[in-house]
C-alpha atoms as a PDB file:
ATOM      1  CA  UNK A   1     116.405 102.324 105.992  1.00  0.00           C
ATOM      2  CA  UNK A   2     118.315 105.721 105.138  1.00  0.00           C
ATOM      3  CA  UNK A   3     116.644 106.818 102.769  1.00  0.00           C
ATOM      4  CA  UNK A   4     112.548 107.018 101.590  1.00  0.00           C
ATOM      5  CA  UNK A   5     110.463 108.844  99.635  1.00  0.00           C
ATOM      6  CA  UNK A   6     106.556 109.620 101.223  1.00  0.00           C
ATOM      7  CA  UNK A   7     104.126 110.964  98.734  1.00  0.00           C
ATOM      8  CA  UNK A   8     101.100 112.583 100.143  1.00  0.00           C
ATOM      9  CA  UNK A   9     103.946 113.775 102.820  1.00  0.00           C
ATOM     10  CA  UNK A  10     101.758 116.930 104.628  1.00  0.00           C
ATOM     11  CA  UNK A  11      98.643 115.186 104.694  1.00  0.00           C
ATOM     12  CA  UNK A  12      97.022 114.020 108.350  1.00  0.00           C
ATOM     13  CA  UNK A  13      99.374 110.345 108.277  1.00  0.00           C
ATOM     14  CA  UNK A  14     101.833 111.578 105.980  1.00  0.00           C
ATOM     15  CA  UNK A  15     102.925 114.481 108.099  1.00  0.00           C
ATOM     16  CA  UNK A  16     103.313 111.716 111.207  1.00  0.00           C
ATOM     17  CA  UNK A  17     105.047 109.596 109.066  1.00  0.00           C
ATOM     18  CA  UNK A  18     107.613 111.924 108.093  1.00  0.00           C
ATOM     19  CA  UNK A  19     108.469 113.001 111.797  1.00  0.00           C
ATOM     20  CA  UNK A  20     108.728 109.718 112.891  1.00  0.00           C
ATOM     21  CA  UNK A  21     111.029 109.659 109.879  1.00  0.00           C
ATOM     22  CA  UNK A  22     113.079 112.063 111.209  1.00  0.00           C
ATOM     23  CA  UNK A  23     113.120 111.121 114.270  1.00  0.00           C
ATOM     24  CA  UNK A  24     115.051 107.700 113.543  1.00  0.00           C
ATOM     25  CA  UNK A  25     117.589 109.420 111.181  1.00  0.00           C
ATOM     26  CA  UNK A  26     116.043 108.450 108.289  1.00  0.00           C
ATOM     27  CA  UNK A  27     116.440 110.367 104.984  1.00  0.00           C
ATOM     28  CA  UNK A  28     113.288 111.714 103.486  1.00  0.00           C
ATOM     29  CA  UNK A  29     111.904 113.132 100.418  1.00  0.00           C
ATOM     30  CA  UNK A  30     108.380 114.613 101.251  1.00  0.00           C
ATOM     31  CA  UNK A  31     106.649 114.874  97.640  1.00  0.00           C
ATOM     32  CA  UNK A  32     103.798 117.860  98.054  1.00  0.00           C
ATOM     33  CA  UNK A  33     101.692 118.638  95.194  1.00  0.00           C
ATOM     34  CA  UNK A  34     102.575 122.660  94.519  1.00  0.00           C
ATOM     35  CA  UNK A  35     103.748 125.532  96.207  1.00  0.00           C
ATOM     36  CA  UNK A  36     100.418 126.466  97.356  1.00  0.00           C
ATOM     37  CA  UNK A  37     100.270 123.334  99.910  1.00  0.00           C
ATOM     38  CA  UNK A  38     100.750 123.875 103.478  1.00  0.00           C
ATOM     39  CA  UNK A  39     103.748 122.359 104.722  1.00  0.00           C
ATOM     40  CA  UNK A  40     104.514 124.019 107.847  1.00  0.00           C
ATOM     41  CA  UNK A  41     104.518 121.041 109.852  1.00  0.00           C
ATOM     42  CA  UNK A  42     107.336 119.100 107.951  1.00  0.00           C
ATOM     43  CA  UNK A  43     109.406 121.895 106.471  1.00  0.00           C
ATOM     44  CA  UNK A  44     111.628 121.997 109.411  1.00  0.00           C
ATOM     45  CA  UNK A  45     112.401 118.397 109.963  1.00  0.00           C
ATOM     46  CA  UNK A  46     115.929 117.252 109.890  1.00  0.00           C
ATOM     47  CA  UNK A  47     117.248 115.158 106.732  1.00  0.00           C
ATOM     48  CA  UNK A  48     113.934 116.462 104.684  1.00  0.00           C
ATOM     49  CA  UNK A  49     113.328 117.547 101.643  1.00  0.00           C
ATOM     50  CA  UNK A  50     110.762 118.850 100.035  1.00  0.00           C
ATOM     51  CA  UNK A  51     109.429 117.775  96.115  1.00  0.00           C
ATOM     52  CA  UNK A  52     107.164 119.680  94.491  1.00  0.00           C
ATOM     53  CA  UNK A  53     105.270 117.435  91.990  1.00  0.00           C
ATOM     54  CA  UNK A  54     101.553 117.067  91.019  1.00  0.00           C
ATOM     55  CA  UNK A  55      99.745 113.490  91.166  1.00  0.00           C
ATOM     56  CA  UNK A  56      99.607 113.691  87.656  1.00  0.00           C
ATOM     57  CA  UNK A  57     103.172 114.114  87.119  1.00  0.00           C
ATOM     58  CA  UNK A  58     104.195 111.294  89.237  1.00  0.00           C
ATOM     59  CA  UNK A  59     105.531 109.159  86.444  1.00  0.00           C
ATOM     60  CA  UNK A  60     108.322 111.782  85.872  1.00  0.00           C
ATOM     61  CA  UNK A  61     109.606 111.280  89.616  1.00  0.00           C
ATOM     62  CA  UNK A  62     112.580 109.580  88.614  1.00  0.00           C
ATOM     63  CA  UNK A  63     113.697 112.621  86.513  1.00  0.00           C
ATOM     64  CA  UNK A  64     112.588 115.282  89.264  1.00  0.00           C
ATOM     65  CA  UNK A  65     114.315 113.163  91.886  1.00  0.00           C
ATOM     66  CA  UNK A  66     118.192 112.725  91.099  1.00  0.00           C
ATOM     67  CA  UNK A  67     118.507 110.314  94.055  1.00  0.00           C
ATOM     68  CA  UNK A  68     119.264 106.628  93.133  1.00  0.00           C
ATOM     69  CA  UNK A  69     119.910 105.413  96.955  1.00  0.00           C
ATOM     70  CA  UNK A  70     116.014 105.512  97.641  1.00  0.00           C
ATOM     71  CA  UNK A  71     115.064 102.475 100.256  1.00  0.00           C
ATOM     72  CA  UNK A  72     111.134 102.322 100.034  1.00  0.00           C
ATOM     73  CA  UNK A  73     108.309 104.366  98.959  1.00  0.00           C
ATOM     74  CA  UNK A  74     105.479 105.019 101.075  1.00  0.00           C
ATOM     75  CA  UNK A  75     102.420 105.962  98.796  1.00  0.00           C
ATOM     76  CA  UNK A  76      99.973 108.003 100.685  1.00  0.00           C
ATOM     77  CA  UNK A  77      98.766 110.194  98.223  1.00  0.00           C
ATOM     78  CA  UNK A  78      95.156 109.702  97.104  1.00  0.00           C
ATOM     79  CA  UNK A  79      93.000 112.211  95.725  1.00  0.00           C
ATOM     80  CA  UNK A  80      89.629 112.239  97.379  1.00  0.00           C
ATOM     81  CA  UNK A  81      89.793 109.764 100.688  1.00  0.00           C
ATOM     82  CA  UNK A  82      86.887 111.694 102.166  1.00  0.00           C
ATOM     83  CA  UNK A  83      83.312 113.878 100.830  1.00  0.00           C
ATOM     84  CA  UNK A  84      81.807 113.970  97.810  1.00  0.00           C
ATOM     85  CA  UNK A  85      85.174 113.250  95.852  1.00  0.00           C
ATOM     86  CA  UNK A  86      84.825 109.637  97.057  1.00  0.00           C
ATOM     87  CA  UNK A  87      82.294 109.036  94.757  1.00  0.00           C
ATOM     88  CA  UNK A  88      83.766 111.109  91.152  1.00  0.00           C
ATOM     89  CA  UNK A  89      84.499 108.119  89.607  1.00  0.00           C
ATOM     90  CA  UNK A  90      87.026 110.432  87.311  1.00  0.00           C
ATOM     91  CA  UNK A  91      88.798 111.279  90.260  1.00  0.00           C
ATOM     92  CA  UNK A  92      89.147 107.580  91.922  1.00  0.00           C
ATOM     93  CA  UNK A  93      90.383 106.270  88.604  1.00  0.00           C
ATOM     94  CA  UNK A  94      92.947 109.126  88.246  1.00  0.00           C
ATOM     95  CA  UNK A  95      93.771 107.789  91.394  1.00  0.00           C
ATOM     96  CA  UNK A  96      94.282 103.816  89.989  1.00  0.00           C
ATOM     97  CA  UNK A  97      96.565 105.681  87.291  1.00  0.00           C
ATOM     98  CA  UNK A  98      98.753 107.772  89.357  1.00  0.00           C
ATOM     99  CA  UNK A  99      99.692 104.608  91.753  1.00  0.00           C
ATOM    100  CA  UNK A 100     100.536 102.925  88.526  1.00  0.00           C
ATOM    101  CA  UNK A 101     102.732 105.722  87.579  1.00  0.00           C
ATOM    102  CA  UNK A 102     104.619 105.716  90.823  1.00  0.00           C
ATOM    103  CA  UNK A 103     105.320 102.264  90.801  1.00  0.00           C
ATOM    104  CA  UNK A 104     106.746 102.923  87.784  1.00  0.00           C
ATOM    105  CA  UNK A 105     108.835 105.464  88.454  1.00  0.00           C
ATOM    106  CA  UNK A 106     110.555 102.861  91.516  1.00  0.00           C
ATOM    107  CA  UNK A 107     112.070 101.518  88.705  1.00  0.00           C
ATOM    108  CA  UNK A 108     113.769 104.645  87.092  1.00  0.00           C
ATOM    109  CA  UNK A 109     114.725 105.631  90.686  1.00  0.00           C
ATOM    110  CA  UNK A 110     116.135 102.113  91.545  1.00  0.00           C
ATOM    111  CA  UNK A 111     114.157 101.985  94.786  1.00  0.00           C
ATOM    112  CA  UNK A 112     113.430  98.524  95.620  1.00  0.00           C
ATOM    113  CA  UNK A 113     110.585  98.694  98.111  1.00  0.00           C
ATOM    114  CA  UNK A 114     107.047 100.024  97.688  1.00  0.00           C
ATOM    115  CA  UNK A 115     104.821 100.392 100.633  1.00  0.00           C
ATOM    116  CA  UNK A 116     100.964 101.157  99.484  1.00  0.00           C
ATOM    117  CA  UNK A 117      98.483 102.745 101.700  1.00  0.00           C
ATOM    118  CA  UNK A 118      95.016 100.994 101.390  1.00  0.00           C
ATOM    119  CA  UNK A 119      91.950 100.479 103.641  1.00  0.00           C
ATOM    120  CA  UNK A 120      90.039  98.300 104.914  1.00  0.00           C
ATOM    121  CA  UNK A 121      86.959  99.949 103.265  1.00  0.00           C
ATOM    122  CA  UNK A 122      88.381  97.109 100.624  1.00  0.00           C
ATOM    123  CA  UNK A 123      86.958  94.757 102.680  1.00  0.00           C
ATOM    124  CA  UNK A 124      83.697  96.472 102.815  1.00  0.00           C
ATOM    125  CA  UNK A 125      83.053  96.580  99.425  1.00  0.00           C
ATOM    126  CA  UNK A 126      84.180  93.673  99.093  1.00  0.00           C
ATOM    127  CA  UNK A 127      81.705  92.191 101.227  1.00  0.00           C
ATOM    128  CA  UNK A 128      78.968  94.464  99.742  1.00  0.00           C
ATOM    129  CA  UNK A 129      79.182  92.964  96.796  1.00  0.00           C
ATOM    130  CA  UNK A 130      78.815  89.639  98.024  1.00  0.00           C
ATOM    131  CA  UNK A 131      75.039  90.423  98.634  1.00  0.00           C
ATOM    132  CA  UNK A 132      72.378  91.658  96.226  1.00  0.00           C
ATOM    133  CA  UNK A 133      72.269  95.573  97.806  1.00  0.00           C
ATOM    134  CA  UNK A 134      73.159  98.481  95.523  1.00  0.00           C
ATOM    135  CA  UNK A 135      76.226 100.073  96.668  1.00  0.00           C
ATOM    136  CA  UNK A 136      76.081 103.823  96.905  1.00  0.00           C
ATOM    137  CA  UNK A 137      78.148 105.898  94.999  1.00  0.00           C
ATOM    138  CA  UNK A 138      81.222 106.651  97.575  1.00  0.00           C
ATOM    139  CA  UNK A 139      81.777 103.426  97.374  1.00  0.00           C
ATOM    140  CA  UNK A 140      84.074 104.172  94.087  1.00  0.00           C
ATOM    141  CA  UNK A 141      86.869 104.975  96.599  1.00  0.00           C
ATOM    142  CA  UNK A 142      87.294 101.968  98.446  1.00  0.00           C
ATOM    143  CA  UNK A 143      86.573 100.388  94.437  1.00  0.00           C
ATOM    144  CA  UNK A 144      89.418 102.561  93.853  1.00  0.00           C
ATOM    145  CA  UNK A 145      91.639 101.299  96.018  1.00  0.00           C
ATOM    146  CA  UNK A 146      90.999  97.506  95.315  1.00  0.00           C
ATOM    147  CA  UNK A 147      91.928  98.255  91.642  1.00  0.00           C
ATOM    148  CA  UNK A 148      95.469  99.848  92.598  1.00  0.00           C
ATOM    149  CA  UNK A 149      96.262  97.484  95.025  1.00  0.00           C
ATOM    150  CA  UNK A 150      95.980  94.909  92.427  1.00  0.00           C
ATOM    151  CA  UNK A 151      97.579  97.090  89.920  1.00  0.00           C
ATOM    152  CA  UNK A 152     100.548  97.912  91.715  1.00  0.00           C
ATOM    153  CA  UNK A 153     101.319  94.515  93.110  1.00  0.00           C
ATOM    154  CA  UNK A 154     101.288  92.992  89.671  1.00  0.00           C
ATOM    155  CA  UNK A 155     103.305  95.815  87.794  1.00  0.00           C
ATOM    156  CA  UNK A 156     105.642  95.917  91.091  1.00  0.00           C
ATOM    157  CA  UNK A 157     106.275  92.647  90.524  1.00  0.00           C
ATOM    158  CA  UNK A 158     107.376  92.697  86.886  1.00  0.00           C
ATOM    159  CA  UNK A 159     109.280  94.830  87.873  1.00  0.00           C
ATOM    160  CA  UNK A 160     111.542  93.212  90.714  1.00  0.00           C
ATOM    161  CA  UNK A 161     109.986  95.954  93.218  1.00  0.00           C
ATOM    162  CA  UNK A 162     109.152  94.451  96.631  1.00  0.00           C
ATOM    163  CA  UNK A 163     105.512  95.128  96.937  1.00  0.00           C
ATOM    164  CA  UNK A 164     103.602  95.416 100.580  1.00  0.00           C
ATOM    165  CA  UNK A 165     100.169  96.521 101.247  1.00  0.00           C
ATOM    166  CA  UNK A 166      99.099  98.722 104.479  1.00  0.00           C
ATOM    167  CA  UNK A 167      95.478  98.401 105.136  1.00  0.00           C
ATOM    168  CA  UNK A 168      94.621 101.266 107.325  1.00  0.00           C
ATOM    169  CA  UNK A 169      91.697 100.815 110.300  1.00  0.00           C
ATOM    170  CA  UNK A 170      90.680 104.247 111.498  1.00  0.00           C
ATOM    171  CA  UNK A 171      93.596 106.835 112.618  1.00  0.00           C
ATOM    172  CA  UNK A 172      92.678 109.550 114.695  1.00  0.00           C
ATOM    173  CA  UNK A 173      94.704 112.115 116.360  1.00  0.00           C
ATOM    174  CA  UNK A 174      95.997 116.080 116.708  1.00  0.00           C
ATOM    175  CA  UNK A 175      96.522 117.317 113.002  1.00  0.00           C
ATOM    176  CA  UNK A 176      93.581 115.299 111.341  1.00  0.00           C
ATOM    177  CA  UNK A 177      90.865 118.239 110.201  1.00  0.00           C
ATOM    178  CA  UNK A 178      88.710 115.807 107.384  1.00  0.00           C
ATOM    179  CA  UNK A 179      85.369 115.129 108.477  1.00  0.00           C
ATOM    180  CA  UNK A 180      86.011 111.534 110.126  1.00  0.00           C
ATOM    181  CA  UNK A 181      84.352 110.266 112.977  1.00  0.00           C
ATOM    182  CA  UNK A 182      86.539 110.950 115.642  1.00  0.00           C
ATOM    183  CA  UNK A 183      87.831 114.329 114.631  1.00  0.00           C
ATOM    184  CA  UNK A 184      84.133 115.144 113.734  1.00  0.00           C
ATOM    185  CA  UNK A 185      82.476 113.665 117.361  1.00  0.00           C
ATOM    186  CA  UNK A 186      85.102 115.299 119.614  1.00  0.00           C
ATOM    187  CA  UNK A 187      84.857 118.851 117.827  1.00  0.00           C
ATOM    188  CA  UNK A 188      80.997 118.511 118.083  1.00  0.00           C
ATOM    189  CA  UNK A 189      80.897 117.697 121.694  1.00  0.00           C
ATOM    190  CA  UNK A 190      83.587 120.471 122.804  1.00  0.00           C
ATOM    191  CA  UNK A 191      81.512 122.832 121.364  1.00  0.00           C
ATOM    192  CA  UNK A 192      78.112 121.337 122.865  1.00  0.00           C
ATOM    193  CA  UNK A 193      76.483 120.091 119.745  1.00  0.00           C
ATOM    194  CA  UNK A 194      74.504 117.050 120.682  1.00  0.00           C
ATOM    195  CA  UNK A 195      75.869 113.782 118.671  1.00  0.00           C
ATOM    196  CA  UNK A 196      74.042 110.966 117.170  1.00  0.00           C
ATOM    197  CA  UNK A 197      75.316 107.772 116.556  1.00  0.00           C
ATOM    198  CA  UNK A 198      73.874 104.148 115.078  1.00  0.00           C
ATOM    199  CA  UNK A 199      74.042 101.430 118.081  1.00  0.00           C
ATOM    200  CA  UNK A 200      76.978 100.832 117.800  1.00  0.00           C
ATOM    201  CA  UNK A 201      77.082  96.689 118.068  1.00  0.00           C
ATOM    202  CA  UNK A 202      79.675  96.567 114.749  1.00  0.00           C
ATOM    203  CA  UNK A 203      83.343  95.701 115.342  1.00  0.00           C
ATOM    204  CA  UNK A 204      85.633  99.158 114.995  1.00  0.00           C
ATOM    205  CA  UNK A 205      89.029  99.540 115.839  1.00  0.00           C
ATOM    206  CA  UNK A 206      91.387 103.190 116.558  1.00  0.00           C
ATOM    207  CA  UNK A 207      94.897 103.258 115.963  1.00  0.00           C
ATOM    208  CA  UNK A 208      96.538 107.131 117.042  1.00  0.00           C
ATOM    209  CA  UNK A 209      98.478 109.132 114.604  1.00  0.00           C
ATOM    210  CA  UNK A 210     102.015 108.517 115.984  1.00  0.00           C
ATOM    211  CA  UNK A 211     101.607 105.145 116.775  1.00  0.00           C
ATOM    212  CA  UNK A 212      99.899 104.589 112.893  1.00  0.00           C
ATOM    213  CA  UNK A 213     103.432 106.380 112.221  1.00  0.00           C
ATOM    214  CA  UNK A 214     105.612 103.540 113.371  1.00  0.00           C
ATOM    215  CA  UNK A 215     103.984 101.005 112.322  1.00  0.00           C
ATOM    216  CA  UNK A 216     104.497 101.991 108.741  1.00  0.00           C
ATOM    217  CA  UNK A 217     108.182 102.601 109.570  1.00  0.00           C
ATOM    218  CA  UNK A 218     108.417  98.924 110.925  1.00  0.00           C
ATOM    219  CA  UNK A 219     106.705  97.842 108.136  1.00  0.00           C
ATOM    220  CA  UNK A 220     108.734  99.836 105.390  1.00  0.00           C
ATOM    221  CA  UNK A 221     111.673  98.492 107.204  1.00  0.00           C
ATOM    222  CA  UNK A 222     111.292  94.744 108.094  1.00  0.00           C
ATOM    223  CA  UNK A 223     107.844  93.854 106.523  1.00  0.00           C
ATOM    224  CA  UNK A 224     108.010  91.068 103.556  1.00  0.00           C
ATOM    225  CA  UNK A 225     107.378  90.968  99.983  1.00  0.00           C
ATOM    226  CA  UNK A 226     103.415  90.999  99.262  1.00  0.00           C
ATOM    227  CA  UNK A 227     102.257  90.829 102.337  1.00  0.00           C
ATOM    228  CA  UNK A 228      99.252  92.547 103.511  1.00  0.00           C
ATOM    229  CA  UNK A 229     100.172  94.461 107.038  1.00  0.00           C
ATOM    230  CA  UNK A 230      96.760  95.564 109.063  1.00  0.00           C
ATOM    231  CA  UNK A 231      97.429  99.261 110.555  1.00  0.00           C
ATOM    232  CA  UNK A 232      95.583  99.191 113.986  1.00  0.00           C
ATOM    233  CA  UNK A 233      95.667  98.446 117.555  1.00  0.00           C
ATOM    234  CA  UNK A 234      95.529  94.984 118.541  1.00  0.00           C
ATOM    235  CA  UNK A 235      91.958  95.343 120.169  1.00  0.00           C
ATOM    236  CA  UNK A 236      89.244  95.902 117.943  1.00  0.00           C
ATOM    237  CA  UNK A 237      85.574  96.351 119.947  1.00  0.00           C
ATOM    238  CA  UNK A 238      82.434  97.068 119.769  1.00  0.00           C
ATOM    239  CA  UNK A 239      82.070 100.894 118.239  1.00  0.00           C
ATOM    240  CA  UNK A 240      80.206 101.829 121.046  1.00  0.00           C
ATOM    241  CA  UNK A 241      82.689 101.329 123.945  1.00  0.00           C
ATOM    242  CA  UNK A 242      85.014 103.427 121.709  1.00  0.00           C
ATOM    243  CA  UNK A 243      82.253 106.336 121.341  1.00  0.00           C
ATOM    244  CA  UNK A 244      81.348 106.385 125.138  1.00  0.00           C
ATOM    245  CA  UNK A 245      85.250 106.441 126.271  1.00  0.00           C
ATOM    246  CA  UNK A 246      85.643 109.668 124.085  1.00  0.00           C
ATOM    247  CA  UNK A 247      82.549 110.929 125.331  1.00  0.00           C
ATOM    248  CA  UNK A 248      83.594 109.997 128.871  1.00  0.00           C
ATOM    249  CA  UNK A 249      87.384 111.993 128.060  1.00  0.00           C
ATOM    250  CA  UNK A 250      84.959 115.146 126.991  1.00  0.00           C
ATOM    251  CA  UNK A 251      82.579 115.009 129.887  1.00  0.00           C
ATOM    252  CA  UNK A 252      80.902 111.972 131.672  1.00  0.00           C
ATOM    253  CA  UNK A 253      77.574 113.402 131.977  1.00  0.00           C
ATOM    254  CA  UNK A 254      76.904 114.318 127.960  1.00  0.00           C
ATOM    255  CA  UNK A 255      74.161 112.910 126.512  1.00  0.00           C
ATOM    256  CA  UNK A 256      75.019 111.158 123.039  1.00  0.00           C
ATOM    257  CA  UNK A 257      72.298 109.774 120.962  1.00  0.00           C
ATOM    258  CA  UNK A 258      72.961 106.109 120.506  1.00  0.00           C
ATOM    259  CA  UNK A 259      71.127 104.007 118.039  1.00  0.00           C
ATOM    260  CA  UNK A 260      69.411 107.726 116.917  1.00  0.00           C
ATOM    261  CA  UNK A 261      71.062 106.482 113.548  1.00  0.00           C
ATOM    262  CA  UNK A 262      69.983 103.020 111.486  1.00  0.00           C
ATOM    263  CA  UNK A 263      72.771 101.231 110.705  1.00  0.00           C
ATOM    264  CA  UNK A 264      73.256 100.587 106.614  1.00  0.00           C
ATOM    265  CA  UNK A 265      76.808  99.772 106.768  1.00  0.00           C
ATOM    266  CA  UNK A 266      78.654  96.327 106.157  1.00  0.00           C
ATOM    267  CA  UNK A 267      79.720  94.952 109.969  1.00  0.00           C
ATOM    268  CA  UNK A 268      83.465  93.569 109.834  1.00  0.00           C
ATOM    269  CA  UNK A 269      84.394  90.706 112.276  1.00  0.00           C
ATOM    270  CA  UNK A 270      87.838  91.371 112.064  1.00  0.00           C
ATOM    271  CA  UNK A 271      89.068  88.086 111.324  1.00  0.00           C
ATOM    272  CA  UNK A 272      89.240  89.712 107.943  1.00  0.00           C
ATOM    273  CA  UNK A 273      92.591  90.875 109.386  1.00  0.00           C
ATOM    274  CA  UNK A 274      96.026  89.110 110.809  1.00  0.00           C
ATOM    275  CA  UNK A 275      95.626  91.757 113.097  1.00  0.00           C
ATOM    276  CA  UNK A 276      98.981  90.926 114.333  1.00  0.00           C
ATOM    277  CA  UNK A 277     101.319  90.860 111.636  1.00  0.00           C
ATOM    278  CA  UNK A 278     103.589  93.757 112.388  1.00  0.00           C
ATOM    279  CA  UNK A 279     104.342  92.517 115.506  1.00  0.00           C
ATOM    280  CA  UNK A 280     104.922  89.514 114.341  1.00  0.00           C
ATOM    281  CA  UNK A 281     107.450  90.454 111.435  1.00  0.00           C
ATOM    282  CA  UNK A 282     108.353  93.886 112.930  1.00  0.00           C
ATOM    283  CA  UNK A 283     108.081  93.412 116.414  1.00  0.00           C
ATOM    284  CA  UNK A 284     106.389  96.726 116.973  1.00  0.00           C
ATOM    285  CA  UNK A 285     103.252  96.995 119.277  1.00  0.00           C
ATOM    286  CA  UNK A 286     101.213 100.198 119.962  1.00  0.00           C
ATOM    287  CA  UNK A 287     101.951 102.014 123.060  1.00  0.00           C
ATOM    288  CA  UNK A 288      99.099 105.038 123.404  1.00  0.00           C
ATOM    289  CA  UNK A 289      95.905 103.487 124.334  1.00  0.00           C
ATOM    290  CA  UNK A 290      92.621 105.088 123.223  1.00  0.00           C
ATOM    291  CA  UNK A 291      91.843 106.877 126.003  1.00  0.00           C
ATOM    292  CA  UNK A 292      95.171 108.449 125.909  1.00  0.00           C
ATOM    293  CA  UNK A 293      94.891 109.612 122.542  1.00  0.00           C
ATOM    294  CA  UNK A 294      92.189 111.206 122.920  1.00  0.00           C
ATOM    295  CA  UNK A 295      92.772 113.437 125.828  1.00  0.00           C
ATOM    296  CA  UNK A 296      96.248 113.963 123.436  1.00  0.00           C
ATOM    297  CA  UNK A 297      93.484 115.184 120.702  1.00  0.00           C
ATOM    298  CA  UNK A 298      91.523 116.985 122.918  1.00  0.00           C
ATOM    299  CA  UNK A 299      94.535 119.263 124.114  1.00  0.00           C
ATOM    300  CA  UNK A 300      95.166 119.988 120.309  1.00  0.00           C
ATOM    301  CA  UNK A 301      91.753 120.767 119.469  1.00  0.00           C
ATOM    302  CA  UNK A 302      91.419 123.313 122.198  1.00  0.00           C
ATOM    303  CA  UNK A 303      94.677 124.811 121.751  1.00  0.00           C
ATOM    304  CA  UNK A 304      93.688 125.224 118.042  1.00  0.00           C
ATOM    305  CA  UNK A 305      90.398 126.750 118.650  1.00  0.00           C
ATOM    306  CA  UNK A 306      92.850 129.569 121.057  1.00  0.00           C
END
């Protein structure tokens, strides 16, 4: 690659993705909603531009952009991905509509390759709605996100665009502020708050920020036509090793309240997954390991409280 475009470009993975970007000599234009958006932590990068474009203008990319040397798009952008905005169903179908527009707008900027963030809250509801419970109303995002990736593969595809799919597992990490687990957990037990938890038992798996960063790279680079590329570590486990290790990098002798929370989720196995497709068709394998990240996260946090 020498060239991409990253939408969503000074979010939490976005603004990773984009240094890593940078960092390999790769070309990129960082599309930012307005003027008003932070983007301190990308402005400076080598080889980076910035576009200014709302989500609802995405379909006139190709005639904001002049480029027509673009490798791949990485769509990141996504209105509501956390809170109550997961559940506006007018928002989350924006969202459907947008993707559609950008996938579009590959063709008027002759890039070949679109790389599409999803989740694997897909595979939740997915599940979910195997079974006769109601889902609850946040569930429109990971809805959401079924409905583009379907979308965009099929209009991609009329269109001679290379399609690939990114399913996301949890990415964690210095920069993230949304109210996620991790970022939520470690804030709460630096400052003393006393954390509560469900058991635990289900299946979870942590990928860090940089790490989450070259995957996609690999993946924008050597992954294949409609393939579906699982973002994670290659050792999902039980949620509550992963809770007691980041308790254990805060201090060993907190209290957290396991099991204080009933469980009302949908439990993945993980066999949902070919866990280990990018390093099978990139070669690339993460190198920070959990605990590692976290004391990484840690550090930020405490120099950001400072």
């Amino acid at each position: 690659m020498k060239k991409v475009i990253v939408t969503g470009a000074n979010g939490f993975i976005g603004t990773a993705l984009c240094r890593e970007l940078a960092s390999q000599n790769i070309e990129v234009l960082a599309v930012v909603r307005d003027r008003k958006e932070n983007i301190e932590n990308i402005k400076d990068l080598p080889g980076l531009r910035i576009v200014y474009c709302d989500l609802a203008e995405f379909k006139k990319l190709g005639q904001i952009i002049p480029d027509r040397d673009v490798d791949v798009l990485y769509h990141l952008a996504w209105v509501g991905t956390a809170g109550p905005l997961r559940g506006d169903y007018e928002v989350q179908m924006n969202n459907l509509r947008y993707t559609c527009d950008t996938v579009l707008a590959c063709r008027e900027l002759q890039c070949r390759k679109f790389v599409f963030a999803s989740s694997i809250m897909e595979y939740e509801i997915d599940a979910l709605m195997k079974t006769d419970a109601t889902p609850g109303i946040n569930t429109l995002y990971s809805s959401g996100k079924v409905a583009a990736d379907y979308f965009a593969r099929t209009i991609a595809g009329s269109l001679g665009i290379s399609y690939i799919r990114t399913v996301i597992s949890n990415i964690y990490g210095p920069g993230e502020t949304s109210p996620r687990l991790i970022n939520t957990s470690l804030r709460k037990l630096l400052s003393g708050e006393r954390c509560a938890f469900s058991e635990g038992n289900q299946m979870y798996d942590f990928i860090y920020v940089a790490d989450a960063a070259k995957a996609f790279c690999a993946v924008g680079e050597k992954g294949r036509e409609n393939k579906t590329y699982y973002i994670g570590s290659l050792s999902p486990r039980p949620l509550k090793e992963f809770l007691c290790e980041m308790r254990d990098q805060v201090d060993a002798s907190i209290e957290i309240g396991l099991g204080e929370i009933p469980f009302e989720g949908i439990s993945l196995t993980y066999q949902e997954f070919d866990i280990e497709a990018v390093k099978k068709d990139t070669g690339f394998v993460p190198t920070i390991d959990f605990a590692e990240g976290i004391q990484n996260t840690i550090k930020w946090l405490k120099e950001e409280s400072e």
